[in-house]
Protein backbone atom coordinates (compact mmCIF):
# COMPACT_ATOMS: atom_id res chain seq x y z
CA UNK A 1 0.00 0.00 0.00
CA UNK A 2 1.21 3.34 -0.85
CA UNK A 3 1.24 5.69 2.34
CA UNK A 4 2.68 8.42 2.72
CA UNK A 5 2.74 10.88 6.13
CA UNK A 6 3.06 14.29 5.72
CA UNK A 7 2.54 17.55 7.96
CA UNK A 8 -0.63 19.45 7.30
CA UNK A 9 -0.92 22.04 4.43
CA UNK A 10 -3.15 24.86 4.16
CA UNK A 11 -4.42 23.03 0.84
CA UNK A 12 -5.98 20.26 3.67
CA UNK A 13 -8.19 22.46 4.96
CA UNK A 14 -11.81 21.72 3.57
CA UNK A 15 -11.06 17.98 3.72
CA UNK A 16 -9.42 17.97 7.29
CA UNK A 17 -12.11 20.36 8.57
CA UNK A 18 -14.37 17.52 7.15
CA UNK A 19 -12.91 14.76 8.46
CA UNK A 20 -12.70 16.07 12.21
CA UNK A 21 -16.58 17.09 11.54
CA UNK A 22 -16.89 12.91 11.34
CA UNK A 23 -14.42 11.96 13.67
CA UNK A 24 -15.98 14.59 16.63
CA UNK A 25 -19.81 13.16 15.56
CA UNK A 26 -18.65 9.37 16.49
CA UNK A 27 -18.59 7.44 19.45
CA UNK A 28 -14.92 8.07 19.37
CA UNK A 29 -14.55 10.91 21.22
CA UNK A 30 -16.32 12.58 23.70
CA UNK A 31 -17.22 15.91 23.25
CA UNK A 32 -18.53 17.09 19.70
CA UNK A 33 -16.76 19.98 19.18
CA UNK A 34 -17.56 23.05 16.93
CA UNK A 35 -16.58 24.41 13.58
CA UNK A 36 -14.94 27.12 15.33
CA UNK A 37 -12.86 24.54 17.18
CA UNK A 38 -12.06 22.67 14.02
CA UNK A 39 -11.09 25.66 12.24
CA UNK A 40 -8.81 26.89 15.25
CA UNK A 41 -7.22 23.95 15.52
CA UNK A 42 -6.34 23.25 11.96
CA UNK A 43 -4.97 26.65 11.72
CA UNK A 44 -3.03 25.80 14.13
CA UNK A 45 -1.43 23.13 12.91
CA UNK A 46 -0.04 24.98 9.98
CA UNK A 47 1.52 27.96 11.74
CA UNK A 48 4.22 28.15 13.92
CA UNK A 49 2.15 27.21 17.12
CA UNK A 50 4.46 24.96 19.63
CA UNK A 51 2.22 22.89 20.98
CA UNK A 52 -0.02 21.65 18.36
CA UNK A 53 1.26 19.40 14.60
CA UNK A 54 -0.83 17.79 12.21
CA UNK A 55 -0.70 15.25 9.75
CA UNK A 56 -2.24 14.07 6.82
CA UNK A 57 -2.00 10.33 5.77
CA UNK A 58 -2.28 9.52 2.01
CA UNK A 59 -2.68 7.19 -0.15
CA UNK A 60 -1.77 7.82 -3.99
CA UNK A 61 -2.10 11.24 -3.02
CA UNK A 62 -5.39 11.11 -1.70
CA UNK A 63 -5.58 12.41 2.15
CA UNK A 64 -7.26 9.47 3.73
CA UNK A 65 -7.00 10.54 7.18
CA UNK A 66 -5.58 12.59 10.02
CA UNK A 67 -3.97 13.33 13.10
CA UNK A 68 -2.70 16.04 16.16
CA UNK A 69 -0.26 15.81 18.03
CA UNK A 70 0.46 17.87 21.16
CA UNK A 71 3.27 18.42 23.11
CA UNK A 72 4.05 18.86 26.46
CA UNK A 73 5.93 17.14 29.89
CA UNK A 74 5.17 14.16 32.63
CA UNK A 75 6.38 15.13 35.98
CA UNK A 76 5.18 11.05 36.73
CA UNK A 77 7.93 9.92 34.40
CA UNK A 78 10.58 13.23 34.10
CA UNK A 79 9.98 13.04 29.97
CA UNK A 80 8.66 15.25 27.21
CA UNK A 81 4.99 13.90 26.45
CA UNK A 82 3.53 13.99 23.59
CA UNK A 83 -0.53 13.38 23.26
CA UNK A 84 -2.29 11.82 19.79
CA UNK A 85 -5.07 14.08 20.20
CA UNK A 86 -6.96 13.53 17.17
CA UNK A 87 -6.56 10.21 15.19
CA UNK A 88 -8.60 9.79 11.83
CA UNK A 89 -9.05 7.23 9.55
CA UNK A 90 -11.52 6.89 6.43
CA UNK A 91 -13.49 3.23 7.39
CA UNK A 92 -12.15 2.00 3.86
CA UNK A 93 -9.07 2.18 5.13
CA UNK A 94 -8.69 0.90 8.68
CA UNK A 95 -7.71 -2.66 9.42
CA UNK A 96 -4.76 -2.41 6.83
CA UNK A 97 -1.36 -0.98 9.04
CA UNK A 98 -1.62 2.51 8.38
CA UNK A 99 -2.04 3.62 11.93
CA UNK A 100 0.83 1.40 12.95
CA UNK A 101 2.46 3.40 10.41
CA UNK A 102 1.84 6.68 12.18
CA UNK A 103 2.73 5.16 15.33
CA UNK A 104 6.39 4.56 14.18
CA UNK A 105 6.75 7.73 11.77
CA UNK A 106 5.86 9.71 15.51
CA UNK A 107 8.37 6.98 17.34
CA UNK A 108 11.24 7.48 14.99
CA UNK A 109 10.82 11.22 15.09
CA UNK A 110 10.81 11.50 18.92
CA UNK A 111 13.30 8.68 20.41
CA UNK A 112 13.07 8.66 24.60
CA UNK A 113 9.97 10.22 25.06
CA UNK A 114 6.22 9.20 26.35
CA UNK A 115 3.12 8.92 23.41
CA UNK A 116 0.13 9.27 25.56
CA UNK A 117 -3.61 8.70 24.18
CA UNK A 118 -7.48 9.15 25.49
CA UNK A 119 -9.80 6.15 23.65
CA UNK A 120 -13.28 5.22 24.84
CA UNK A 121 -12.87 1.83 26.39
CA UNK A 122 -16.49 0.88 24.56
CA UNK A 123 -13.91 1.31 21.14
CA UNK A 124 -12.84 -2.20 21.71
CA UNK A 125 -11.62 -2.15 17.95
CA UNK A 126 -9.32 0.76 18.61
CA UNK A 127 -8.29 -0.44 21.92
CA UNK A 128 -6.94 -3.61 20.55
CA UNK A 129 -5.20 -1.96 17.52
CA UNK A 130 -3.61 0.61 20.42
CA UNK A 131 -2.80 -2.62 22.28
CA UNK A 132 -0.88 -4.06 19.66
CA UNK A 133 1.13 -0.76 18.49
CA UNK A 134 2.62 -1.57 22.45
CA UNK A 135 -0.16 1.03 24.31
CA UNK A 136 -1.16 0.09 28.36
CA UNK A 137 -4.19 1.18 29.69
CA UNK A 138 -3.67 3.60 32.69
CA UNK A 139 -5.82 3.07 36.20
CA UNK A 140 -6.70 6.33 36.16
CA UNK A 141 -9.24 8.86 35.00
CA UNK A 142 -8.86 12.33 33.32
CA UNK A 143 -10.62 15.01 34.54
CA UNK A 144 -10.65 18.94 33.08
CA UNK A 145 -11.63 22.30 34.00
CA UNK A 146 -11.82 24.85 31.62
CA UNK A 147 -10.41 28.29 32.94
């Protein structure tokens, strides 16, 4: 299979925007979100903001799916951190390595640190692919407050 990983352009825009409108409306995540989210975010990863990247995955040139990264530090473990915030994949798609793919184009590119990840445990399917790419489940919860 052809795949190829490659940081966001602003040319990504309407289909990113369209696939985080899908990804935000599924039982994989959470919260829904908002255009005005989407859009902030996506700007963000194509300007010089530290603490957010994105990617596009392709295949024959096609964008097939997405992700964010984030950056930041674990006091728990004294390394850099970095969270797969977003994590997208078009359903014709899934099932064939590509997110294993991502996994080690973000492990190559960041030697000695910590990937972290939030998945709903009722995603079994995701949870087992996590599993496999070497991912623990934590025995803990996280909680928020927006300020």
């Amino acid at each position: 299979m052809n795949i190829k990983i490659r940081k966001m352009e602003k040319e990504d825009r309407l289909i990113i925007l369209s696939f985080m409108e899908e990804f935000y409306s599924s039982n994989a995540v959470y919260t829904n979100g908002s255009k005005e989210i989407f859009e902030r975010d996506f700007d963000n990863c194509i300007n010089d903001f530290p603490y957010l990247e994105g990617y596009a995955f392709l295949f024959d040139e096609k964008i097939i799916g997405y992700a964010m990264i984030s950056r930041g530090y674990s006091t728990e473990i004294a390394k850099e951190c970095i969270w797969i915030e977003d994590l997208y994949l078009n359903f014709e798609y899934r099932n064939k390595g590509i997110i294993k793919e991502f996994f080690k184009f973000i492990e190559k590119n960041n030697t000695g640190k910590v990937l972290k990840l939030e998945v709903e445990k009722e995603n079994i399917q995701a949870v087992r692919a996590y599993e496999k790419s070497g991912f623990i489940n934590l025995p803990y919860n996280v909680m928020k407050k927006e300020i």
